[in-house]
N, C-alpha and C. Protein backbone atom coordinates (compact mmCIF):
# COMPACT_ATOMS: atom_id res chain seq x y z
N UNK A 1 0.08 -22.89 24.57
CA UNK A 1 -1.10 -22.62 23.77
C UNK A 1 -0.66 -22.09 22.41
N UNK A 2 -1.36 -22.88 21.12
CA UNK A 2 -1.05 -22.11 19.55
C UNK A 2 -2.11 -21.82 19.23
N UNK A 3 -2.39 -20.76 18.36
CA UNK A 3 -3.15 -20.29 18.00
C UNK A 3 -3.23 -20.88 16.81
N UNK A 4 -5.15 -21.20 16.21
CA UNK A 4 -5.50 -22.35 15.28
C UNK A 4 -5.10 -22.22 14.26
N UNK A 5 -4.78 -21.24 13.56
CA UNK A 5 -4.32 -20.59 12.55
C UNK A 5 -2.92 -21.49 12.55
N UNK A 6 -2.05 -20.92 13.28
CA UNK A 6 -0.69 -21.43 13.20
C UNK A 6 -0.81 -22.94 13.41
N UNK A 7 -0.96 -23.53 13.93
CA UNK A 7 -1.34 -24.82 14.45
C UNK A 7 -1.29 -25.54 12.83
N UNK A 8 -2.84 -25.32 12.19
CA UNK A 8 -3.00 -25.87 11.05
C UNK A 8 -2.04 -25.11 9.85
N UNK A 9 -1.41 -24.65 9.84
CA UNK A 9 -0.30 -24.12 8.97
C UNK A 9 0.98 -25.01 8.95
N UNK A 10 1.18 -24.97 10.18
CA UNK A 10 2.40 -26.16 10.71
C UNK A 10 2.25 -27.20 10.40
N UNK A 11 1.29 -27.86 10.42
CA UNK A 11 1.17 -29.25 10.34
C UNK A 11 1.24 -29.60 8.48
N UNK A 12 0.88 -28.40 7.69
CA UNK A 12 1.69 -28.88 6.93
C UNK A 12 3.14 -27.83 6.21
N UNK A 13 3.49 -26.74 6.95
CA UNK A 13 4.79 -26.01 6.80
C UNK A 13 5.21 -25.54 7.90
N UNK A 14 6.06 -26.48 8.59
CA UNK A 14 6.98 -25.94 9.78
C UNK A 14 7.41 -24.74 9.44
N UNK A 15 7.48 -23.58 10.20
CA UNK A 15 7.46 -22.64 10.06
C UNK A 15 7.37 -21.70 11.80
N UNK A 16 8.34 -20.74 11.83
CA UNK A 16 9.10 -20.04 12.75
C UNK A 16 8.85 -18.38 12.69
N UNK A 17 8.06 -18.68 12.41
CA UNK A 17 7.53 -16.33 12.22
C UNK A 17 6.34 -16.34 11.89
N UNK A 18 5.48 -15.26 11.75
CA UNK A 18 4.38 -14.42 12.12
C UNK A 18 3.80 -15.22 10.21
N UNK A 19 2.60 -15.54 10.48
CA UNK A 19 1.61 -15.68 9.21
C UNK A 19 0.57 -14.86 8.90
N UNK A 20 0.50 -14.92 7.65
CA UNK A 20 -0.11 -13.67 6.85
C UNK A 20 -1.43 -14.28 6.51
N UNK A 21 -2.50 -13.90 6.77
CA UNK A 21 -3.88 -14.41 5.95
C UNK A 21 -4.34 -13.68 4.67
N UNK A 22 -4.04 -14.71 3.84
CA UNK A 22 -4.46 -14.09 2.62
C UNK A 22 -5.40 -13.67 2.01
N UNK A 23 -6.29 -14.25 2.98
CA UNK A 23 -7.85 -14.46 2.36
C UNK A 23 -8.30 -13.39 3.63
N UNK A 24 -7.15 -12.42 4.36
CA UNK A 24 -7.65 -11.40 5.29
C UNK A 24 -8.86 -11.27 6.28
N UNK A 25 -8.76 -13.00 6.76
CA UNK A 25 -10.24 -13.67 7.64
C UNK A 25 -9.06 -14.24 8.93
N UNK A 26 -9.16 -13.14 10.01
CA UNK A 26 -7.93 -14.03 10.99
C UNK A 26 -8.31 -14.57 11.73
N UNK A 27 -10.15 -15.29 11.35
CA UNK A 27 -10.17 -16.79 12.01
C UNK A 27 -10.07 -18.01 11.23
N UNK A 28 -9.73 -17.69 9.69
CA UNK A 28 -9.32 -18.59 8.51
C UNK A 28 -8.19 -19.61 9.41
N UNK A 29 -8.29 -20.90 9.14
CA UNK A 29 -7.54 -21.66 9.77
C UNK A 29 -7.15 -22.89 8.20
N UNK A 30 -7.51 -22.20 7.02
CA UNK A 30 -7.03 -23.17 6.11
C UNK A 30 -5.34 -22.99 5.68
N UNK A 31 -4.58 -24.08 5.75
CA UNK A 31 -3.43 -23.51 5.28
C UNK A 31 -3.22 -23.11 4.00
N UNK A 32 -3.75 -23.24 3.11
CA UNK A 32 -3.57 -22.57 1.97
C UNK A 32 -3.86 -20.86 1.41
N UNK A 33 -4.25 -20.93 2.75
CA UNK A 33 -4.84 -19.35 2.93
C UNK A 33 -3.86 -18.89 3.77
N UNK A 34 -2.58 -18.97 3.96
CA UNK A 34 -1.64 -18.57 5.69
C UNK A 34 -0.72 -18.60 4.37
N UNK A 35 0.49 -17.85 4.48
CA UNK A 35 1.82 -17.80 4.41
C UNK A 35 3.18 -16.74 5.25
N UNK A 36 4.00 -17.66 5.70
CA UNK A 36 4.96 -17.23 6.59
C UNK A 36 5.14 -15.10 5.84
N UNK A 37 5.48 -14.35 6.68
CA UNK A 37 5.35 -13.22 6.68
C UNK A 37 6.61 -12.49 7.88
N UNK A 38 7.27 -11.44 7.68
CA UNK A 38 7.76 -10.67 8.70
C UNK A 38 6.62 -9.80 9.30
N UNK A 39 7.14 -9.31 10.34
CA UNK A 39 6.07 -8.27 10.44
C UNK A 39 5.95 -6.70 10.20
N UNK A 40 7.09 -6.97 9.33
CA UNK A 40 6.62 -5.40 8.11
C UNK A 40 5.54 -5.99 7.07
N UNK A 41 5.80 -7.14 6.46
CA UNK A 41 5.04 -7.58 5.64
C UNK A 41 3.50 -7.88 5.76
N UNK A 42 3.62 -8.53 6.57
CA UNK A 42 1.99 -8.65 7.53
C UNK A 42 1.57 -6.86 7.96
N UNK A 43 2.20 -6.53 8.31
CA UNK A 43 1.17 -4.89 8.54
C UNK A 43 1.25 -4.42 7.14
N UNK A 44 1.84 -4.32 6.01
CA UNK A 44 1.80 -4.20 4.46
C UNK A 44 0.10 -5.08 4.27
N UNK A 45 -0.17 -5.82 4.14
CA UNK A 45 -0.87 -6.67 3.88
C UNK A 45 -2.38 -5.90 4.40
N UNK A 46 -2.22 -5.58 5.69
CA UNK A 46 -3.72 -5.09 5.95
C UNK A 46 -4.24 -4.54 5.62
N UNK A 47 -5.80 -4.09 5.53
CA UNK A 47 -6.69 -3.31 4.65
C UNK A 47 -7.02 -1.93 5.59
N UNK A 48 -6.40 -1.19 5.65
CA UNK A 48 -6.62 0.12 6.41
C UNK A 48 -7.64 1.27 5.73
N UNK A 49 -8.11 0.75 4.92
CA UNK A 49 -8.99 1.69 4.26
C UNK A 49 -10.09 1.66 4.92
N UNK A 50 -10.62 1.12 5.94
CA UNK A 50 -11.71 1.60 7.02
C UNK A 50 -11.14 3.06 7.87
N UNK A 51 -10.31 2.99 8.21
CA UNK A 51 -9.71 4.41 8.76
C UNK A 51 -9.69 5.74 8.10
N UNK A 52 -9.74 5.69 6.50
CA UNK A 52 -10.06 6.72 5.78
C UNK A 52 -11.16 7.22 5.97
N UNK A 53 -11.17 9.00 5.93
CA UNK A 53 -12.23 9.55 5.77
C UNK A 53 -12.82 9.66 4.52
N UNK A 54 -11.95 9.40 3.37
CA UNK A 54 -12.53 9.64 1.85
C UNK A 54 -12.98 8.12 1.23
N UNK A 55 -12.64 7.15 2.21
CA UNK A 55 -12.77 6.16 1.23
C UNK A 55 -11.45 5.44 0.48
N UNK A 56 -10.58 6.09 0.83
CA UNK A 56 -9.26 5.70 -0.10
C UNK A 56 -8.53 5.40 0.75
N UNK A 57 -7.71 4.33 0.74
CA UNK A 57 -6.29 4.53 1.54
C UNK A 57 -5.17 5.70 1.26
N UNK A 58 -4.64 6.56 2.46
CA UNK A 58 -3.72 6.62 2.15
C UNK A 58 -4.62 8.34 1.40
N UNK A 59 -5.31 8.39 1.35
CA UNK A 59 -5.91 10.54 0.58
C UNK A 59 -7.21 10.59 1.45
N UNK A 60 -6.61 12.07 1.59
CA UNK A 60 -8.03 12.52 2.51
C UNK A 60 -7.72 14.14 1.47
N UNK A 61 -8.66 15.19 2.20
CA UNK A 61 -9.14 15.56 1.18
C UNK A 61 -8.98 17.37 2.15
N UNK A 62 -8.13 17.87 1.66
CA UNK A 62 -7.46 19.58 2.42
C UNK A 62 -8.50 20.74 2.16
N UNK A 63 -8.95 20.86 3.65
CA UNK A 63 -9.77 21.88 3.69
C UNK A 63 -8.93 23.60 3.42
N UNK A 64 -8.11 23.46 3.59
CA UNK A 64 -6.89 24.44 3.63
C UNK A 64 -6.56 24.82 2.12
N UNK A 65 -5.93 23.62 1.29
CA UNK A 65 -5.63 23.61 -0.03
C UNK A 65 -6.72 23.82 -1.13
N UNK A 66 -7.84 22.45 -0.91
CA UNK A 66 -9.24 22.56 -1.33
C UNK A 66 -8.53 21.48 -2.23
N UNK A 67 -7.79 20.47 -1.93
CA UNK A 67 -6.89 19.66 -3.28
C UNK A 67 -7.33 17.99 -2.20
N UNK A 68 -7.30 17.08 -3.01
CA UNK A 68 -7.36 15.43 -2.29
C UNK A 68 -5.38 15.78 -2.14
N UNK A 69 -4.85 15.02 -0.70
CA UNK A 69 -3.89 15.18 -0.46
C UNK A 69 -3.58 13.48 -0.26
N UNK A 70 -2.33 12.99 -1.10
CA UNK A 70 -1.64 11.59 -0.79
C UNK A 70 -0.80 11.54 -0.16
N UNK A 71 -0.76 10.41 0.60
CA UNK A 71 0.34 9.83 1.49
C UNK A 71 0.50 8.90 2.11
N UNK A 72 1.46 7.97 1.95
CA UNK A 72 1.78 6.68 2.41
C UNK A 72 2.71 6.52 3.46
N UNK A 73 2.52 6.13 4.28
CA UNK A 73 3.10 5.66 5.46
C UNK A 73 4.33 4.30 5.23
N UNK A 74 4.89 4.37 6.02
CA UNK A 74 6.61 2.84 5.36
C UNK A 74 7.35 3.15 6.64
N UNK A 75 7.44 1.85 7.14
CA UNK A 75 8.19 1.68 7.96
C UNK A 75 8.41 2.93 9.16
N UNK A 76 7.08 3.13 9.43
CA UNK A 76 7.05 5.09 10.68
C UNK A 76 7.25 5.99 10.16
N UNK A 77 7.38 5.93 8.56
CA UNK A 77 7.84 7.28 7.77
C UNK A 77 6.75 7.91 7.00
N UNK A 78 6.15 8.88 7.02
CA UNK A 78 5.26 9.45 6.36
C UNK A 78 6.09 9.98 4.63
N UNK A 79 5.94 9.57 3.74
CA UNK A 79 6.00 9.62 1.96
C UNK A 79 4.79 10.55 1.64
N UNK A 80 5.20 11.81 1.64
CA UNK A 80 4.14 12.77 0.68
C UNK A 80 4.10 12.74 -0.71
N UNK A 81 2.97 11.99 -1.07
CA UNK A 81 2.88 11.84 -2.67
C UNK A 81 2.24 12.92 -3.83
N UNK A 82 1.63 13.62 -3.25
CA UNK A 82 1.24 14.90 -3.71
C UNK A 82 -0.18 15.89 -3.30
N UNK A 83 -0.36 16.96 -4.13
CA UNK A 83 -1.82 17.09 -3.74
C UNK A 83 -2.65 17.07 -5.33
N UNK A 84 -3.66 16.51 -5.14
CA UNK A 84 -4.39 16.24 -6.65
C UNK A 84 -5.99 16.97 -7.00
N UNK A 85 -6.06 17.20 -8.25
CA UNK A 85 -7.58 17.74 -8.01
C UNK A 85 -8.32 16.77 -8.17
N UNK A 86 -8.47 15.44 -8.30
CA UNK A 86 -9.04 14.71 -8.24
C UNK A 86 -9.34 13.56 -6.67
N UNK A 87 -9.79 12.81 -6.85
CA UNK A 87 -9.74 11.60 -5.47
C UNK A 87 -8.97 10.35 -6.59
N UNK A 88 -9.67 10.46 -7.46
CA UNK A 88 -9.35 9.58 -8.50
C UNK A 88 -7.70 9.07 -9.05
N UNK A 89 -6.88 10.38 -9.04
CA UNK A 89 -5.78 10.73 -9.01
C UNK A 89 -5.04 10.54 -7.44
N UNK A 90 -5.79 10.77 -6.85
CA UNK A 90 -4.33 10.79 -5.40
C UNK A 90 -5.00 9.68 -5.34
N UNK A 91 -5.92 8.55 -5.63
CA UNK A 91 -5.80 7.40 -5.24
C UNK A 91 -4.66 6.56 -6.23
N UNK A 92 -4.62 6.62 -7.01
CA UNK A 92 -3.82 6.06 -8.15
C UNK A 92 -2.55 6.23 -8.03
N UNK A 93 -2.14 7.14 -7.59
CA UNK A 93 -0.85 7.88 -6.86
C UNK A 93 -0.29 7.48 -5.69
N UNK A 94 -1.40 7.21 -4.60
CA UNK A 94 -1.22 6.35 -3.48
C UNK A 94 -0.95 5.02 -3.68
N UNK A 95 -1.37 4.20 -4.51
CA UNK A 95 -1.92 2.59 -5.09
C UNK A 95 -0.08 2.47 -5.33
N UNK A 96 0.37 4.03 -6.45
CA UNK A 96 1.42 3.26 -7.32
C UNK A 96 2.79 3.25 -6.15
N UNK A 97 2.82 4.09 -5.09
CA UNK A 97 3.91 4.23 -4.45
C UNK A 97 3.63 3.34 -3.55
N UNK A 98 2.73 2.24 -2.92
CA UNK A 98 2.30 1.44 -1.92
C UNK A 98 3.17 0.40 -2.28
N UNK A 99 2.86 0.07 -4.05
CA UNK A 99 3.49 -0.65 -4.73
C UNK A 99 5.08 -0.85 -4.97
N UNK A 100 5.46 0.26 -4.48
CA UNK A 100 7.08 0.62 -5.11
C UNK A 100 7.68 0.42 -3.61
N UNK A 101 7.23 0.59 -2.32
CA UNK A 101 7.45 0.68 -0.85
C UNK A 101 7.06 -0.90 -0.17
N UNK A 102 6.04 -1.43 -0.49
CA UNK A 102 5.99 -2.61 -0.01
C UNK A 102 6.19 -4.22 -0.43
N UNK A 103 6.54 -4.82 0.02
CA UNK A 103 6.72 -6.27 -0.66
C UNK A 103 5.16 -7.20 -0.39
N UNK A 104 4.67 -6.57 -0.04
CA UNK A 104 3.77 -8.00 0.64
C UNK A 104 2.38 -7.24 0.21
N UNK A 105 1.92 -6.49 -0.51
CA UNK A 105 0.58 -5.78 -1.04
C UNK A 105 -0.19 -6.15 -1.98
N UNK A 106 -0.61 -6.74 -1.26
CA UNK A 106 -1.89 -8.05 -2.35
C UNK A 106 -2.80 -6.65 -2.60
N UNK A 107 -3.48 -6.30 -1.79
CA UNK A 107 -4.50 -4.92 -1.85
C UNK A 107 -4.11 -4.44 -3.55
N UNK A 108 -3.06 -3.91 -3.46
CA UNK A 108 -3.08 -3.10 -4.65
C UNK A 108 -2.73 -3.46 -6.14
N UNK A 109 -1.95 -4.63 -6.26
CA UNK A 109 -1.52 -5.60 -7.48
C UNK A 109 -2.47 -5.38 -8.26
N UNK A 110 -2.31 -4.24 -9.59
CA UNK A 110 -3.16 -4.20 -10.16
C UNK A 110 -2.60 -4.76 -11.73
């Protein structure tokens, strides 16, 4: 059994590893929307900003400090990017180190 995605990818790029949907629809079955991916790259790629409590990837917001707090996650490693008085700021902060840590971050290419 292949899954449709891969199926119609193959048929026109043989191809041997995990595919990335670009268009972030993983019942998209167009190949122009698929490209071959590791799977650091493919979990780079996903939109985890539903999991935020603030709205942002990657800053939530310190009841302790009273500051928006950043941080990016890489490869099981937590990257403390700072604490900011803004949301505005630890998002921008989050965005630029996502950028500097991942290869495959369509999300943030600004």
């Amino acid at each position: 059994m292949v899954y449709a995605h891969r199926f119609s990818y193959g048929l026109a790029n043989p191809v041997d590893t995990q595919l990335d949907h670009v268009c972030r629809n993983k019942l998209c079955v167009n190949p122009s929307h698929l490209r071959p991916a590791t799977n650091k790259q493919n979990q780079e790629h996903k939109d985890n900003q539903s999991n935020s409590k603030s709205g942002v990837r990657g800053v939530w917001w310190s009841k302790r400090d009273q500051r928006w707090i950043g941080q990016v996650t890489h490869e099981g490693r937590k990257h403390f990017i700072g604490s900011f008085d803004s949301l505005e700021e630890a998002a921008e902060a989050a965005r630029i180190k996502r950028n500097e840590l991942f290869t495959h971050n369509d999300l943030d290419k600004a």
